[in-house]
Protein backbone atom coordinates (compact mmCIF):
# COMPACT_ATOMS: atom_id res chain seq x y z
CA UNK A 1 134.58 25.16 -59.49
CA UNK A 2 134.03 24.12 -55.86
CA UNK A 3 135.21 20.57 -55.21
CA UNK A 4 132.09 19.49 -53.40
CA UNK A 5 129.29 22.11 -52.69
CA UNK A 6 127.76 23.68 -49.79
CA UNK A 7 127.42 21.91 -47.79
CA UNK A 8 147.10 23.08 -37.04
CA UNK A 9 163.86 23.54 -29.34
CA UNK A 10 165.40 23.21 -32.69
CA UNK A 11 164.49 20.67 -35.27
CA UNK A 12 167.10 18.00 -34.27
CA UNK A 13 166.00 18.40 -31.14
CA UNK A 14 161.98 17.72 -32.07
CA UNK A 15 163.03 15.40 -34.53
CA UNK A 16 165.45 12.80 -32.27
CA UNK A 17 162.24 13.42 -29.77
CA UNK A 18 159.70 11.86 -32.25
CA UNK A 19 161.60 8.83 -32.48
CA UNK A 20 160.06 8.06 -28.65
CA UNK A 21 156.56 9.22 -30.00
CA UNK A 22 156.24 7.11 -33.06
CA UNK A 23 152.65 5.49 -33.98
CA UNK A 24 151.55 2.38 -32.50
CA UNK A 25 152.08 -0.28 -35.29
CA UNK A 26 148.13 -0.80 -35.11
CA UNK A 27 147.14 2.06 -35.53
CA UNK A 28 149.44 2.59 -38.90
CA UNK A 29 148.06 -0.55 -40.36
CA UNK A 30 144.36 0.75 -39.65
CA UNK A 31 142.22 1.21 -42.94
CA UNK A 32 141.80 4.41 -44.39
CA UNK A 33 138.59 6.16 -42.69
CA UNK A 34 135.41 6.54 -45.12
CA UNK A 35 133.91 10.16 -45.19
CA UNK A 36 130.86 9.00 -43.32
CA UNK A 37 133.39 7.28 -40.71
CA UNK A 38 135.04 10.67 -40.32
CA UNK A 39 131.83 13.05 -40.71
CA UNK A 40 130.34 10.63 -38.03
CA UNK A 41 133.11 11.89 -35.56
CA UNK A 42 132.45 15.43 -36.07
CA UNK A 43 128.56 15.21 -35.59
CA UNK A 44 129.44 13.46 -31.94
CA UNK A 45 131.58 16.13 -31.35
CA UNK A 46 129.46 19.09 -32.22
CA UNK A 47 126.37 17.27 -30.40
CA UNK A 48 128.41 17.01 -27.53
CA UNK A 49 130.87 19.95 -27.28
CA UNK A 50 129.05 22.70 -29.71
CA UNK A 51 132.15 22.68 -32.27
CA UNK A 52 134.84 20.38 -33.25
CA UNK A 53 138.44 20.59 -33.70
CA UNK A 54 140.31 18.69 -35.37
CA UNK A 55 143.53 18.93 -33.47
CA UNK A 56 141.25 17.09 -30.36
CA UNK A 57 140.87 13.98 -32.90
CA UNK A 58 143.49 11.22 -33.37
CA UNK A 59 146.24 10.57 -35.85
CA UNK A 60 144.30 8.18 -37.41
CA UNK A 61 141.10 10.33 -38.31
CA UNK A 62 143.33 12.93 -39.17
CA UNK A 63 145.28 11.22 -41.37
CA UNK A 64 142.73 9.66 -42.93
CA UNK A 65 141.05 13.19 -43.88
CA UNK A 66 144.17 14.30 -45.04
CA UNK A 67 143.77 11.26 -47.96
CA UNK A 68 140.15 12.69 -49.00
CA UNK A 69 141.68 16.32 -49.49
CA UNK A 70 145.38 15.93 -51.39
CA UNK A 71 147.38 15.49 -48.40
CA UNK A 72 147.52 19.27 -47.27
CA UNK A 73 147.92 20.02 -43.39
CA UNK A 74 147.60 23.58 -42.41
CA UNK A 75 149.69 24.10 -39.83
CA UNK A 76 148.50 26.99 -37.02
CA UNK A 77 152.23 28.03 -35.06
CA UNK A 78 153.56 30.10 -32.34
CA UNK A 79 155.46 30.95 -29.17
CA UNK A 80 152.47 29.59 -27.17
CA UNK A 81 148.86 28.97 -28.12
CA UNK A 82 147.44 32.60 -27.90
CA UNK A 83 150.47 33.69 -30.56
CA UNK A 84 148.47 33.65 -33.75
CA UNK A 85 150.08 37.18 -34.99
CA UNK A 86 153.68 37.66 -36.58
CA UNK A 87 155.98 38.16 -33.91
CA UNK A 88 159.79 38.41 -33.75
CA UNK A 89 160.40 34.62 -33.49
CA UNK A 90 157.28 33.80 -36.08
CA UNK A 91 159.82 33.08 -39.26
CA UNK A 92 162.02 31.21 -37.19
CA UNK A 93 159.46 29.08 -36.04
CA UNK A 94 158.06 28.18 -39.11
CA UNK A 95 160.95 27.38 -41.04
CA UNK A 96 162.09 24.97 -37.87
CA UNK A 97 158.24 23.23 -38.36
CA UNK A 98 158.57 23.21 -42.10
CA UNK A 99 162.21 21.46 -41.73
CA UNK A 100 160.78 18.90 -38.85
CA UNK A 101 157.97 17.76 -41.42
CA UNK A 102 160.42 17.32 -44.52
CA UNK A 103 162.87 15.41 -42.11
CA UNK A 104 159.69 13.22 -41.28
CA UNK A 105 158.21 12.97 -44.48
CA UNK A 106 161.78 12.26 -46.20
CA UNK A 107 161.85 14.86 -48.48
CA UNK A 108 164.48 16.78 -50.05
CA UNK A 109 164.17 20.14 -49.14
CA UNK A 110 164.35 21.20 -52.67
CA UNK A 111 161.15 19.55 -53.85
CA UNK A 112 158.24 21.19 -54.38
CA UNK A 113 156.25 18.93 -51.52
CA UNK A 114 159.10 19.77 -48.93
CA UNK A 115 158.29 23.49 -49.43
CA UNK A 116 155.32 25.26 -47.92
CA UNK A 117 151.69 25.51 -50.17
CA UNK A 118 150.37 29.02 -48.73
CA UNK A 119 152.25 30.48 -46.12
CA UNK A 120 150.33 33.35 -44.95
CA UNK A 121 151.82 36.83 -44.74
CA UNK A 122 149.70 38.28 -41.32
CA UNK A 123 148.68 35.32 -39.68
CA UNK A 124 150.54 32.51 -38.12
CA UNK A 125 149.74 29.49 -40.75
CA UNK A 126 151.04 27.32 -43.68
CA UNK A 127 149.41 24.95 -45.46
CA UNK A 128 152.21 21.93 -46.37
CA UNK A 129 151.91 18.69 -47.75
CA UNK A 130 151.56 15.47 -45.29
CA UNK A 131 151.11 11.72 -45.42
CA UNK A 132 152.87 10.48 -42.41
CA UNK A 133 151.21 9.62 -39.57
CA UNK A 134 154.34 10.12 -37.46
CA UNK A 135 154.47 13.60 -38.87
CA UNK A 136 150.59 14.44 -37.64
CA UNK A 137 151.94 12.17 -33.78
CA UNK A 138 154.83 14.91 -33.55
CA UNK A 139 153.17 18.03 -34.43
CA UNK A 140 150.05 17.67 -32.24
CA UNK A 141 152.53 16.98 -29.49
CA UNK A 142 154.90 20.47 -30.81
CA UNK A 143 153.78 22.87 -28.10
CA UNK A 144 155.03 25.77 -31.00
CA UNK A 145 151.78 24.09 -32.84
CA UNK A 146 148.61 25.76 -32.59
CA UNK A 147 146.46 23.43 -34.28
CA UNK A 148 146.76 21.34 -37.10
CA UNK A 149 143.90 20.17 -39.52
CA UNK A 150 143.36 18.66 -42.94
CA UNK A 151 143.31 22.23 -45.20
CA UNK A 152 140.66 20.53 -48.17
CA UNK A 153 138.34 18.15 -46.41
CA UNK A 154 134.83 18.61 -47.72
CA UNK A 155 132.11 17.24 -45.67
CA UNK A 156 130.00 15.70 -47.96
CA UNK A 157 130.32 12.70 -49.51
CA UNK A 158 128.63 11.64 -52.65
CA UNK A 159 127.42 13.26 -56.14
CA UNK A 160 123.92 13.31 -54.75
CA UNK A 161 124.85 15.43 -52.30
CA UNK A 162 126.76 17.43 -54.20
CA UNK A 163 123.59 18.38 -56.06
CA UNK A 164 121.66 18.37 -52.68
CA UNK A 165 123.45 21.09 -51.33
CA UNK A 166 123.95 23.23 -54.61
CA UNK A 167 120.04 23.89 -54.35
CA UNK A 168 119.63 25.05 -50.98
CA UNK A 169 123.66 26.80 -50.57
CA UNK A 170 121.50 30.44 -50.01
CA UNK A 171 121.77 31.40 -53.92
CA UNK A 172 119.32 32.81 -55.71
CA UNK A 173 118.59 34.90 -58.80
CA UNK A 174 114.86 35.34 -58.34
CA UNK A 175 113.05 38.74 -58.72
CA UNK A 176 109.61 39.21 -56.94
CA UNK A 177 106.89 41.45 -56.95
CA UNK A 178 106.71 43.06 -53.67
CA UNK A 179 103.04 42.46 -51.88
CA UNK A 180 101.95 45.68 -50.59
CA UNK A 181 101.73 44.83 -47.25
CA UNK A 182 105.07 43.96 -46.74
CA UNK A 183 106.70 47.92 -47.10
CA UNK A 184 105.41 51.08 -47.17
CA UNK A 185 106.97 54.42 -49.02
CA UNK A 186 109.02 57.05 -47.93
CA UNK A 187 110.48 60.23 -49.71
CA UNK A 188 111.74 60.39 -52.40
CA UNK A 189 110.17 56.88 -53.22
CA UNK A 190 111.72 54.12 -51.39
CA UNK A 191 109.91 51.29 -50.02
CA UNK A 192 110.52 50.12 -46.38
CA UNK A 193 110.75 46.84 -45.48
CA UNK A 194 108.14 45.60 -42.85
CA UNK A 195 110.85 44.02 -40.27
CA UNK A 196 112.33 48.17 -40.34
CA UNK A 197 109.47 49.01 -38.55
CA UNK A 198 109.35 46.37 -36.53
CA UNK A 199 112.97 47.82 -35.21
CA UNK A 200 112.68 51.27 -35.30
CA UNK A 201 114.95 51.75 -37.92
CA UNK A 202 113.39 54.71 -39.91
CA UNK A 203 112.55 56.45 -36.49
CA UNK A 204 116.56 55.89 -36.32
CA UNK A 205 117.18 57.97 -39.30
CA UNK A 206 116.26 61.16 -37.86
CA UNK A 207 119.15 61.20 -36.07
CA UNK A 208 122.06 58.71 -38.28
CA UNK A 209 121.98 57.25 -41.55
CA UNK A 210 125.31 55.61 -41.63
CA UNK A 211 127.49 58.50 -43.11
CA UNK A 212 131.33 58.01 -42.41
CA UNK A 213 131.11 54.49 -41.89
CA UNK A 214 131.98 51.51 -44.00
CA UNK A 215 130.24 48.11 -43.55
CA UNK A 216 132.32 45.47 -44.61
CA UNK A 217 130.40 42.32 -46.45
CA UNK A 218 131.78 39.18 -46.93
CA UNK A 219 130.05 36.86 -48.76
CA UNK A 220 129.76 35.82 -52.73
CA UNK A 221 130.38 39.21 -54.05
CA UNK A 222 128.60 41.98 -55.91
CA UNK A 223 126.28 41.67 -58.67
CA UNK A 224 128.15 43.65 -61.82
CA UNK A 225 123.88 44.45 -62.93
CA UNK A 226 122.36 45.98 -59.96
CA UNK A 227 123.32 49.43 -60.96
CA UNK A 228 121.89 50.78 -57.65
CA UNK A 229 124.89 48.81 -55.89
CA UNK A 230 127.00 50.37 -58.22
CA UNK A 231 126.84 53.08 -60.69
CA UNK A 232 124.26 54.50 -58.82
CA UNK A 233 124.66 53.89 -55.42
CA UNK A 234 124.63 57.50 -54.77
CA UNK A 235 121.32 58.34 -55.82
CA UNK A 236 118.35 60.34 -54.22
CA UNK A 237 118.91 60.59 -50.48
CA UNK A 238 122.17 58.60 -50.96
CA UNK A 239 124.94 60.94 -51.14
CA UNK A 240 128.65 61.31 -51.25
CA UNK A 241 129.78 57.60 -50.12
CA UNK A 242 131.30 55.09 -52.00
CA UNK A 243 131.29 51.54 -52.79
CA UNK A 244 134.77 48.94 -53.34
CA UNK A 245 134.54 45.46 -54.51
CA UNK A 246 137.43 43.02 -54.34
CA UNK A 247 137.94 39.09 -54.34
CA UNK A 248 139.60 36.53 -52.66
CA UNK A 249 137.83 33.33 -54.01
CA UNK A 250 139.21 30.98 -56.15
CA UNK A 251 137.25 28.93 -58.34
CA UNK A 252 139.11 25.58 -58.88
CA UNK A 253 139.06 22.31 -58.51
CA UNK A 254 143.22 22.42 -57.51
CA UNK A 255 144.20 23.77 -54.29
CA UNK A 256 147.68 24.97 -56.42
CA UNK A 257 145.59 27.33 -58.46
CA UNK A 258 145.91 31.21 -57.61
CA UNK A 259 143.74 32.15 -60.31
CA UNK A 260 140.83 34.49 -58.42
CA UNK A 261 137.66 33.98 -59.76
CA UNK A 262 137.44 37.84 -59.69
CA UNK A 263 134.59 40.24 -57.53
CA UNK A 264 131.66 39.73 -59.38
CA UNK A 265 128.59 37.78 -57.25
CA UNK A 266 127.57 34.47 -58.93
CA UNK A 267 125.25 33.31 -56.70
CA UNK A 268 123.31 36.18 -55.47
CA UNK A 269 123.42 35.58 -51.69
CA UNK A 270 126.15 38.36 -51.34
CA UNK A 271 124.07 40.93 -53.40
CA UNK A 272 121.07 40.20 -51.12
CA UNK A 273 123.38 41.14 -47.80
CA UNK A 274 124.99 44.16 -49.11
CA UNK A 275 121.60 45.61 -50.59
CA UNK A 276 119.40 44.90 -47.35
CA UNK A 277 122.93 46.61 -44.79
CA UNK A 278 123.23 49.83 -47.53
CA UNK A 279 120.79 50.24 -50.75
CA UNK A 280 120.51 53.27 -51.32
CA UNK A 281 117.31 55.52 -50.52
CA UNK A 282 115.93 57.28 -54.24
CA UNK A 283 112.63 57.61 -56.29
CA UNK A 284 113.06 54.05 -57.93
CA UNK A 285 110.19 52.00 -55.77
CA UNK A 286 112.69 49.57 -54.69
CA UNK A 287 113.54 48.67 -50.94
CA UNK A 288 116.02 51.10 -49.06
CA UNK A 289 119.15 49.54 -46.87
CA UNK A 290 119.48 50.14 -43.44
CA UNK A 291 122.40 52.42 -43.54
CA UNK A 292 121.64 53.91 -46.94
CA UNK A 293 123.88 56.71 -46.55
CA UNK A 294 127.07 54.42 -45.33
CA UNK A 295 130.46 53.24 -47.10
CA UNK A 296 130.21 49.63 -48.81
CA UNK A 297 133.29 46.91 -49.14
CA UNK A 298 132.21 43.61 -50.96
CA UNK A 299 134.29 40.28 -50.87
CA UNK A 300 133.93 38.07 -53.16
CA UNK A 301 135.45 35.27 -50.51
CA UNK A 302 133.19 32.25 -51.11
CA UNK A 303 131.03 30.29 -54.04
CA UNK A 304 128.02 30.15 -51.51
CA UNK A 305 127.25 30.65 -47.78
CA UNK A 306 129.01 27.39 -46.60
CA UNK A 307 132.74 27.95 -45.78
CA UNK A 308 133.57 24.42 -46.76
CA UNK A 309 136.06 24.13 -50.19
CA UNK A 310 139.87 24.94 -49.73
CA UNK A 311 139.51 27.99 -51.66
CA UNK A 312 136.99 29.38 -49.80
CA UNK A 313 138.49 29.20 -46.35
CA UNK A 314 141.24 30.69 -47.74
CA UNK A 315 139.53 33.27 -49.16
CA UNK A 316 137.47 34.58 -46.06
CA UNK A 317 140.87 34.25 -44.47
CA UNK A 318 142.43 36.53 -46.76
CA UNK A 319 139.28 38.76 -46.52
CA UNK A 320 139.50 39.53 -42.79
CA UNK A 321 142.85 39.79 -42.81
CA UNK A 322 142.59 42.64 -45.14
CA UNK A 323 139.81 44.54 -43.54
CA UNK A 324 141.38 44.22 -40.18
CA UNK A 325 144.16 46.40 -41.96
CA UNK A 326 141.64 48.85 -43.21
CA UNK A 327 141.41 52.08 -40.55
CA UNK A 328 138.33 53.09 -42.06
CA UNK A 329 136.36 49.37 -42.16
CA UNK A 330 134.00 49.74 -38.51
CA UNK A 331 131.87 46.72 -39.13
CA UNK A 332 132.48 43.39 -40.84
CA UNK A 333 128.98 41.63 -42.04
CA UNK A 334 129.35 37.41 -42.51
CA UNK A 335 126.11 35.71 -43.37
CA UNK A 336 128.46 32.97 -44.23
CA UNK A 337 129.58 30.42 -41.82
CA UNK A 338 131.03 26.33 -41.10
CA UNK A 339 129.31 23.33 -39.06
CA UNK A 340 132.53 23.72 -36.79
CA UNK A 341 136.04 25.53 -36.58
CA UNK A 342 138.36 26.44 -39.18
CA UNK A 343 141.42 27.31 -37.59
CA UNK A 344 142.64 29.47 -40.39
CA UNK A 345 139.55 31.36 -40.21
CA UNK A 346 139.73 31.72 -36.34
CA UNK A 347 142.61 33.34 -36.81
CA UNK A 348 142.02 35.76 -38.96
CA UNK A 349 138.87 37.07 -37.23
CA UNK A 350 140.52 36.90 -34.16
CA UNK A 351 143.27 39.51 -35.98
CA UNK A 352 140.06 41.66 -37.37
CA UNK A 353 139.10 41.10 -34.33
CA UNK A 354 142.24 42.87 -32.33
CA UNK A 355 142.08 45.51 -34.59
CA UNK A 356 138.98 47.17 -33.64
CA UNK A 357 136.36 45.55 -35.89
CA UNK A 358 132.92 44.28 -34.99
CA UNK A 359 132.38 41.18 -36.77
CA UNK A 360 128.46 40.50 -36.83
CA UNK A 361 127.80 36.85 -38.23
CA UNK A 362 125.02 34.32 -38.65
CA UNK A 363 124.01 32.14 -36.03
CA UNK A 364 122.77 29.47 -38.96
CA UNK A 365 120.11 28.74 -41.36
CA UNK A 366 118.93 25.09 -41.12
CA UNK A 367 118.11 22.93 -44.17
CA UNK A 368 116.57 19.56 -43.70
CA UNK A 369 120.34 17.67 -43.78
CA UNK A 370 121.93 20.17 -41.29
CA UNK A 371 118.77 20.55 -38.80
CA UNK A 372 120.86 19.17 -35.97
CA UNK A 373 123.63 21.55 -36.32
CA UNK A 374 123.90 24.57 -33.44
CA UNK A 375 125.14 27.78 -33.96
CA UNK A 376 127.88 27.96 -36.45
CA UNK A 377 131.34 28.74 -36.88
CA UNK A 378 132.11 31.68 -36.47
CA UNK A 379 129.30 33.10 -35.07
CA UNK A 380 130.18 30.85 -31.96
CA UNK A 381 133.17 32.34 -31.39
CA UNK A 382 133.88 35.06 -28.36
CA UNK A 383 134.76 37.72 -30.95
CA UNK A 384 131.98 36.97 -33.16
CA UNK A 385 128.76 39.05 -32.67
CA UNK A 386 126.19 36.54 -33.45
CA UNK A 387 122.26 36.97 -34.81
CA UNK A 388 119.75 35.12 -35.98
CA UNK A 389 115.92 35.43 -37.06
CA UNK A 390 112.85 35.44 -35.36
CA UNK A 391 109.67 35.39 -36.49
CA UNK A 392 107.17 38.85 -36.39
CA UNK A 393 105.99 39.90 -33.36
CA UNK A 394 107.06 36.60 -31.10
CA UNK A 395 109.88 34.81 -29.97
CA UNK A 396 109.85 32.11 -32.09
CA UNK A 397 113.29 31.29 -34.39
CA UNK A 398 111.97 31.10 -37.82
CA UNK A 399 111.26 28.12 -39.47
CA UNK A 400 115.02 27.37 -40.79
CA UNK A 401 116.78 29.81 -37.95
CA UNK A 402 119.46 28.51 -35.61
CA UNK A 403 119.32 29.51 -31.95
CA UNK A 404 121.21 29.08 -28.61
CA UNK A 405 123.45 30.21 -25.81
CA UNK A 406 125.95 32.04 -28.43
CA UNK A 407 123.40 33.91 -30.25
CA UNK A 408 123.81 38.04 -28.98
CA UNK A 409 120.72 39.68 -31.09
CA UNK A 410 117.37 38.93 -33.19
CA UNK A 411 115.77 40.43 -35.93
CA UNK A 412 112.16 39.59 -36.98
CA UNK A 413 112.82 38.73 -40.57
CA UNK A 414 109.49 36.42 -41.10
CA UNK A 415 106.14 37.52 -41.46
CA UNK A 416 103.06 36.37 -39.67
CA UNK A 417 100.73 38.15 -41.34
CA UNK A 418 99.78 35.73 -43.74
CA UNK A 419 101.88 36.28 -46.34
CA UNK A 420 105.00 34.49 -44.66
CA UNK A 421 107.19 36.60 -46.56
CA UNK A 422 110.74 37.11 -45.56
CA UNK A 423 112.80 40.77 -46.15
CA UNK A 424 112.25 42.55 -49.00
CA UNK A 425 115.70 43.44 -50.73
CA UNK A 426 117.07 44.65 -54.25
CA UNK A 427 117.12 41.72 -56.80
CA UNK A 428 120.53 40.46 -58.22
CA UNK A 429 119.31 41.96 -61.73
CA UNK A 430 119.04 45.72 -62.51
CA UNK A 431 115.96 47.73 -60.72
CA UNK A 432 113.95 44.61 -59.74
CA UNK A 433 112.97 43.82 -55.87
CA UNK A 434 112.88 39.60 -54.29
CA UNK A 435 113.11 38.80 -50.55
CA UNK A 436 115.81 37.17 -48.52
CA UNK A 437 115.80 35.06 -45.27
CA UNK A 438 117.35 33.25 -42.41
CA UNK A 439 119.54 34.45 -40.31
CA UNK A 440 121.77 35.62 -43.23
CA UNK A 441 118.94 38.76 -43.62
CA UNK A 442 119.48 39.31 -39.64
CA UNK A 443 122.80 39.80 -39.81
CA UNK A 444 123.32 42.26 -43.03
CA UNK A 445 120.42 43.90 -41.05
CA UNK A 446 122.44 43.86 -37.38
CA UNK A 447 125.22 44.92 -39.51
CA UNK A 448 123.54 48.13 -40.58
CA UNK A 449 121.92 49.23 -37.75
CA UNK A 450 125.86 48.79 -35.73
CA UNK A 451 126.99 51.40 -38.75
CA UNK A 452 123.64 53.75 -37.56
CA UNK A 453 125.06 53.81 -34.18
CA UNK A 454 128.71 53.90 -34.60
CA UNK A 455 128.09 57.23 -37.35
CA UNK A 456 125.99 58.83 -34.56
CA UNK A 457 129.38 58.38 -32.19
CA UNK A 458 132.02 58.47 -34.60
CA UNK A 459 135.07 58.43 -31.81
CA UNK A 460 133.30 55.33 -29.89
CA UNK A 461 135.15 52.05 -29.78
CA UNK A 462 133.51 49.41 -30.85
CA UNK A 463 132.87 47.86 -26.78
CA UNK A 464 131.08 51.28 -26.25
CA UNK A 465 128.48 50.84 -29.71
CA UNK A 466 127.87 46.80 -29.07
CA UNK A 467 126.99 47.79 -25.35
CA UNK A 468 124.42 50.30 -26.59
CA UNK A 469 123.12 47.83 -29.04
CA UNK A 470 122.39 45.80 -26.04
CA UNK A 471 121.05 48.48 -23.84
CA UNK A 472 118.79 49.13 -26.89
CA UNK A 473 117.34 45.40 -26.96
CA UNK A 474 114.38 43.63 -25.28
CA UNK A 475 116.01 41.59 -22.72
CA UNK A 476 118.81 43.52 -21.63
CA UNK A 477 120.13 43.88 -18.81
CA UNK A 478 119.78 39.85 -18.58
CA UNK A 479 120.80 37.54 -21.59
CA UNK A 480 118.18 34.73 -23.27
CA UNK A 481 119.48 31.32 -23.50
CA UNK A 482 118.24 30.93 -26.83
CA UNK A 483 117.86 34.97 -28.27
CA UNK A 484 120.90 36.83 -26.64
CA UNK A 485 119.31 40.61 -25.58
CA UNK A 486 117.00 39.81 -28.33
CA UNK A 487 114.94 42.69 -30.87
CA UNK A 488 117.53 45.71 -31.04
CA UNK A 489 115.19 48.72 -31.53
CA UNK A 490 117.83 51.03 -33.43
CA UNK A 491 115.55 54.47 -32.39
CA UNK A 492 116.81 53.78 -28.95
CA UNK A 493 120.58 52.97 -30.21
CA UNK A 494 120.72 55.97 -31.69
CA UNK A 495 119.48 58.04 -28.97
């Protein structure tokens, strides 16, 4: 269950050195930050900056977000700043960090506190338990420390909130009856969505539909009842692909607890990405996915589309970390994202990142408490291809859509017809249709439409496919402030 929803020498060395760096005695007798005192400091930040870190804040406000998530510090290290992979010196340097905080914390390094929580096996991090401020003074100053930050701080603060966010965290199990004017049908009997025309993207098929290329999609997992993403997602013009579903989420209240919570969606968001990036094209009147006739990888990495419990940084962590290892994985879809950094998560998509992978995610989809938030995490980040939604026929973000300097691509994913309607997408239960939005929907579509391109040049790198996707948009060669290169029309991408 997700704590609250939605919504980083040698030791003696270090150690004799903290002695000179010790806390100012007022600041140790300081109260205890309140989660509005600390959430306060992060909406400054992000107003001001674009993102927040929390290795910029002070001992104090780190501290005191350690107390509102069990005392557990991840810990980012390395020969120097950039060093986030293993290296030859990586185990040394942990163990030397792990020894400095026991000697400050005055443990025995027997007990189960002095040892580390998670240490993870690709990536330079562990999480550890802390509740010294003198610890947090000397690792901040440890130039072998990357970043530190409190590893199960939750954002939001009260019951009511808890609820808030449950109802608008992106799930859904609704199926819809498709108005007519929002697809039309194509052999053997698959309805198009609108916003497909709207980018070219059955024109496209004439020369790719995604063969040989496997979209990755992290999000809440697969629905087991769908049996078009499953049993039968080889059907009609859908042929000889496949389709892998694994998990990396957790669902408990403990941060201890490696008990996965398995890959089946239970939310629906993650259903609604993977069917609208590669449903498959048959005689079943039910919408077609952009790359219909491409590979599919579902993680089950989070409870809903904010990245905010323990478990589920973790868990996207773990995800990218495992598709970055994958030589056949070419594009990694995340309609999932954070207010601000996760340093653990930076990481990892920084090591997907190095090993060839486009990672498209979503710029953010507003709600009325988070309407002052920019583009998210990690959509903001350099290796991060970022989209969002625009409304039909006009630049215009839709009416819950993010936008801003970061954002690389738009897809129209709102009508203005009249109906208002968003996507329309295969339903979490078997052989029924609903529609999706936000700039979740532009991403799984962005997704596809990079799998389109990269099957029609298998040997291209993935510089040489997100330069065409650009060449193939409205405002290239110049970049909006607000859109990126804006529309991609996919005929053109594929050309």
């Amino acid at each position: 269950m997700k704590r609250i929803l939605l919504s980083l020498a040698t030791v003696a060395v270090l150690f004799s050195c903290s002695k000179n760096e010790e806390v100012p005695v007022q600041e140790q007798q300081q109260d205890q930050l309140s989660k509005q005192e600390i959430n306060a400091k992060i909406k400054a930040s992000i107003e001001e900056t674009g993102d927040f870190f929390w290795s910029n804040s002070d001992v104090h406000t780190i501290w005191s977000a350690l107390q509102h998530g069990e005392n557990l510090l991840t810990i980012g290290y390395g020969a120097s700043k950039s060093e986030f992979q293993k290296s030859a010196s990586s185990e040394s340097i942990k163990n030397d960090i792990i020894n400095l905080v026991n000697q400050i914390e005055g443990r025995e390094q027997a007990s189960k506190e002095a040892k580390e929580y998670y240490a993870d096996e690709v990536v330079n991090f562990i999480d550890i338990k802390v509740s010294n401020k003198e610890t947090i003074a000397t690792l901040l100053k440890d130039p072998r420390v990357r970043y530190i930050e409190p590893a199960a701080y939750s954002v939001f603060e009260s019951n009511n909130e808890v609820q808030e966010r449950s109802e608008a965290s992106g799930c859904g199990y609704s199926s819809t009856n498709l108005a007519s004017a929002d697809y039309r049908t194509v052999a053997p009997g698959a309805r198009v969505p609108w916003s497909f025309d709207a980018h070219n993207i059955p024109a496209a098929w004439n020369y790719s539909t995604g063969r040989g290329v496997t979209v990755a999609v992290i999000d809440t997992g697969l629905s087991p009842e769908q049996r078009w993403m499953n049993q039968y997602f080889n059907d009609g013009y859908s042929s000889g692909r496949s389709v892998q579903k694994y998990g990396t989420f957790v669902d408990s209240w403990w941060s201890w607890s490696n008990n996965y919570d398995g890959v089946n969606d239970k939310c629906g968001h993650g259903t609604s990405m993977a069917s609208v990036a590669t449903a498959p094209r048959n005689n079943d009147n039910l919408p077609v996915g952009v790359a219909y006739n491409a590979n599919l990888v579902t993680y089950r990495a989070v409870e809903n589309v904010v990245i905010d419990d323990y478990h589920e940084r973790r868990g996207v962590a773990e995800a990218l970390t495992a598709l970055g290892n994958r030589s056949d994985v070419k594009v990694i879809s995340m309609s999932i994202g954070s207010p601000f950094s996760i340093g653990r998560v930076s990481d990892a998509v920084k090591y997907a990142y190095s090993r060839g992978k486009m990672i498209i995610a979503a710029g953010g989809t507003s709600t009325s408490f988070t309407t002052w938030y920019g583009v998210i995490f990690p959509a903001n980040m350099d290796e991060a291809v970022a989209v969002t939604g625009v409304k039909e026929g006009q630049y215009d973000n839709c009416d819950i859509c993010h936008k801003g300097s970061k954002i690389d691509f738009t897809i129209q994913m709102q009508r203005t017809n009249g109906t208002n309607n968003n996507i329309p997408i295969l339903s979490y239960y078997d052989q029924q249709s609903s529609y999706v939005g936000g700039s979740s929907v532009a991403t799984a579509t962005t997704a596809g439409i990079a799998a389109l391109v990269w099957a029609k040049n298998p040997s291209w790198s993935r510089s040489q496919v997100l330069e065409k996707l650009r060449q193939a948009s409205d405002f290239y060669p110049n970049k909006n402030s607000e859109f990126g290169y804006g529309n991609i029309d996919a005929l053109k991408a594929v050309q």
